[in-house]
C-alpha atoms as a PDB file:
ATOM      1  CA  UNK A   1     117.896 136.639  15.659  1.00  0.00           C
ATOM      2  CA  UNK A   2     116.127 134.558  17.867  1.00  0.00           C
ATOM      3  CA  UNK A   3     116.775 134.701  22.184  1.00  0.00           C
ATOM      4  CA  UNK A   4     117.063 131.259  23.308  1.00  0.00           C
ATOM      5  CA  UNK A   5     117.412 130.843  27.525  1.00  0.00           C
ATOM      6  CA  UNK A   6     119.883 128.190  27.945  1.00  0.00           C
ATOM      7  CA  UNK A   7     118.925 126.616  24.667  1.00  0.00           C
ATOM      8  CA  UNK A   8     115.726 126.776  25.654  1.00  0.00           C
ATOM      9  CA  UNK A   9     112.794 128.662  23.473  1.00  0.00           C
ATOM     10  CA  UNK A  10     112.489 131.461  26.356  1.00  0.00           C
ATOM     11  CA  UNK A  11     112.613 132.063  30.091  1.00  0.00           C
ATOM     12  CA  UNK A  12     109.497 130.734  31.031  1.00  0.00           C
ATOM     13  CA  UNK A  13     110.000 126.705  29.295  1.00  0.00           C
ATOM     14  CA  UNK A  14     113.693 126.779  30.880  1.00  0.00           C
ATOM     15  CA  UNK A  15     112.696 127.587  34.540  1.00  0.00           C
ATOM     16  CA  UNK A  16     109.471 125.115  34.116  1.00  0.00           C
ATOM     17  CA  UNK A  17     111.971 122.418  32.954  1.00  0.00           C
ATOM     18  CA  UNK A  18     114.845 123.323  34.829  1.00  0.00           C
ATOM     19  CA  UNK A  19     112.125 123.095  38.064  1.00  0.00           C
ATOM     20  CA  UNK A  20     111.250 119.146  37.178  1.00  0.00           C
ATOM     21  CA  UNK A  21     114.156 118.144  36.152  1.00  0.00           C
ATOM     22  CA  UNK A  22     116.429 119.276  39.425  1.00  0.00           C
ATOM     23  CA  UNK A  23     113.622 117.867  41.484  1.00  0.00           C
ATOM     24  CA  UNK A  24     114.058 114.012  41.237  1.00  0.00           C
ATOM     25  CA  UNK A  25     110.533 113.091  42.546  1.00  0.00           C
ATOM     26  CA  UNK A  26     108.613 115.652  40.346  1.00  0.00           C
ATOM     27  CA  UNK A  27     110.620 114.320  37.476  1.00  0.00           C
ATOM     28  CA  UNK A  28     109.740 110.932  37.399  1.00  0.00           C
ATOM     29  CA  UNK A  29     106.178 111.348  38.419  1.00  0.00           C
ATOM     30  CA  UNK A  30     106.119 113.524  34.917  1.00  0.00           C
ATOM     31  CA  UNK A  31     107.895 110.717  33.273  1.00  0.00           C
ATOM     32  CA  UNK A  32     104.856 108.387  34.385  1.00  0.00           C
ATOM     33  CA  UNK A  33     102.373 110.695  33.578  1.00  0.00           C
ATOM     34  CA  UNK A  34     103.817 111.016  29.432  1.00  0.00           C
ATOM     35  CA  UNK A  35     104.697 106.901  29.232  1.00  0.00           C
ATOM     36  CA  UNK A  36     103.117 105.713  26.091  1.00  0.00           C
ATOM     37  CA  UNK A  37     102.113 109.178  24.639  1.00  0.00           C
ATOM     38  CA  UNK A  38     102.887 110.180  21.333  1.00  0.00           C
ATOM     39  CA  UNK A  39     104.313 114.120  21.834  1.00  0.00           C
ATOM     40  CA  UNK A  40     100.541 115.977  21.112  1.00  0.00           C
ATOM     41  CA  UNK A  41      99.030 113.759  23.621  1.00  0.00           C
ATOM     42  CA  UNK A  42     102.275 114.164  26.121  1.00  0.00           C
ATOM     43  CA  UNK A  43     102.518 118.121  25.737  1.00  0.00           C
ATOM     44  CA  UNK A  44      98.900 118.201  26.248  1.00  0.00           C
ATOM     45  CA  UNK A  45      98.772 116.106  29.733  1.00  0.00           C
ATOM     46  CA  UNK A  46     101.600 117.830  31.044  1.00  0.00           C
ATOM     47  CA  UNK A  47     100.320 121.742  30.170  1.00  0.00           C
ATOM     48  CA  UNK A  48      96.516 120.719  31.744  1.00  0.00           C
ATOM     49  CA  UNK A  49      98.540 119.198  34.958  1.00  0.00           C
ATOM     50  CA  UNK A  50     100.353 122.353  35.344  1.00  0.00           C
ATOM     51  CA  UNK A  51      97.262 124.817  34.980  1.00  0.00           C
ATOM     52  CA  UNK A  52      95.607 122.924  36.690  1.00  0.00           C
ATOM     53  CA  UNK A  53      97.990 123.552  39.969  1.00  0.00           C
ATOM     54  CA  UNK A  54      97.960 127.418  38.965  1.00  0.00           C
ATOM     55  CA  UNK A  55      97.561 127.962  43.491  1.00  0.00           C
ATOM     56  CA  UNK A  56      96.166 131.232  41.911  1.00  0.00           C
ATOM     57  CA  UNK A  57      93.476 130.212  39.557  1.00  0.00           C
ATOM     58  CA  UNK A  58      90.593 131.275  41.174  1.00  0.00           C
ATOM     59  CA  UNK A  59      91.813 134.738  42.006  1.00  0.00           C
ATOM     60  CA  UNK A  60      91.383 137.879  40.141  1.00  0.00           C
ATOM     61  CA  UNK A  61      94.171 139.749  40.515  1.00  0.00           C
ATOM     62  CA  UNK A  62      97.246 140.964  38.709  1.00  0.00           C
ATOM     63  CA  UNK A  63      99.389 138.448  39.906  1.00  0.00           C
ATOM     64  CA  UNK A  64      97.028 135.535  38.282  1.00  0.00           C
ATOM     65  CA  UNK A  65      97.228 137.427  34.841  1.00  0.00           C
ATOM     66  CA  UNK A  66     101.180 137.579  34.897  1.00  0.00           C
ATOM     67  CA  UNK A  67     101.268 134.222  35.829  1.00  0.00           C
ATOM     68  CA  UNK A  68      98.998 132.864  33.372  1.00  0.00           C
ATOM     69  CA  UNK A  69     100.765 135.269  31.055  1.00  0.00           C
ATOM     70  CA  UNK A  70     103.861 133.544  31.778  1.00  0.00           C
ATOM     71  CA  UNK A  71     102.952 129.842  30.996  1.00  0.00           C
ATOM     72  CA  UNK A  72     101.248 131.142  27.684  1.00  0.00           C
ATOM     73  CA  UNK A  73     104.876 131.018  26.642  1.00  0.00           C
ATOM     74  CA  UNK A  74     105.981 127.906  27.432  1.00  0.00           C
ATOM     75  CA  UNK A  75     106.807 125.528  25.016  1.00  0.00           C
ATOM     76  CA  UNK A  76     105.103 122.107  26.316  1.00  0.00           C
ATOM     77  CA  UNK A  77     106.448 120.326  23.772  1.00  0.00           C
ATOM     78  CA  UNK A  78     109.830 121.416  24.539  1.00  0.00           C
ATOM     79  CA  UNK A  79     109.227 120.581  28.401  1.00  0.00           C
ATOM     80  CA  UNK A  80     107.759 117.221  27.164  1.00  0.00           C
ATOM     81  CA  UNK A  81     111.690 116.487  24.885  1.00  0.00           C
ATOM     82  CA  UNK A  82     113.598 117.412  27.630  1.00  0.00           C
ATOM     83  CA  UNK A  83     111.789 115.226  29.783  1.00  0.00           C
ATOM     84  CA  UNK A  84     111.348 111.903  28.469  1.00  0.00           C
ATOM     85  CA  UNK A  85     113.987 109.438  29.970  1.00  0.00           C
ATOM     86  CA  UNK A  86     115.674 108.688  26.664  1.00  0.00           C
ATOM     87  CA  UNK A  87     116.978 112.500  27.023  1.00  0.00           C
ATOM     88  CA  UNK A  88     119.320 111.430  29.712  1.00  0.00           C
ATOM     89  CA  UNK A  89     122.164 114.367  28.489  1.00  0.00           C
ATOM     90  CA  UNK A  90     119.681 116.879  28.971  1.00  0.00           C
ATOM     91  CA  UNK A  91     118.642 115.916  32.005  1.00  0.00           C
ATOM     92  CA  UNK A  92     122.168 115.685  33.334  1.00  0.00           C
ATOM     93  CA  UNK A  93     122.959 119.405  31.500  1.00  0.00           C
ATOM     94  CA  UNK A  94     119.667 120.939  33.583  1.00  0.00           C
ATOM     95  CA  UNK A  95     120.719 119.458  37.019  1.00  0.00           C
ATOM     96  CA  UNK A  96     123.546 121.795  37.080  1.00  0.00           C
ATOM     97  CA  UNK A  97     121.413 125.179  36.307  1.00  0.00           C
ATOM     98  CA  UNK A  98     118.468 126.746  38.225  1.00  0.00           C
ATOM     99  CA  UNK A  99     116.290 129.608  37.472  1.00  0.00           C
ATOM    100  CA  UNK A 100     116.851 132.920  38.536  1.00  0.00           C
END
């Protein structure tokens, strides 16, 4: 048996996409940032963007490992599907949840 989150891989790639999607701004500035990528290229600009604003990357502490812990387990290419504007219905299905 596999656990899904919302249809999503796990917790961590549901609140990540839940997070862009229900933020109008952040999603479309994503959508720029993945025009004209194949998926590999796509899933790989979008994971480096997101490290890259770890606000605890230069810290050694506890709180740094969790969270890097965390986005180990993301699906980026699952982010990078449920992002692209020709998945409108998942879009609109996100915009009613939010992570807990």
């Amino acid at each position: 048996m596999t656990d899904t989150h919302n249809g999503y891989k796990n917790y961590e790639t549901f609140s990540i996409a839940v997070v862009i999607i229900n933020d109008q701004e952040m999603l479309k500035k994503y959508q720029r940032m993945i025009e004209g990528l194949d998926d590999i290229d796509a899933h790989n600009a979008v994971k480096a963007y997101i490290e890259a604003s770890n606000p605890l990357i230069e810290e050694n502490t506890f709180y740094n490992c969790l969270l890097n812990s965390a986005l180990e387990n993301v699906d980026w290419l699952e982010i990078v599907e449920s992002i692209r504007p020709e998945n409108e219905d998942e879009i609109e299905n996100l915009n009613r949840h939010t992570p807990r």
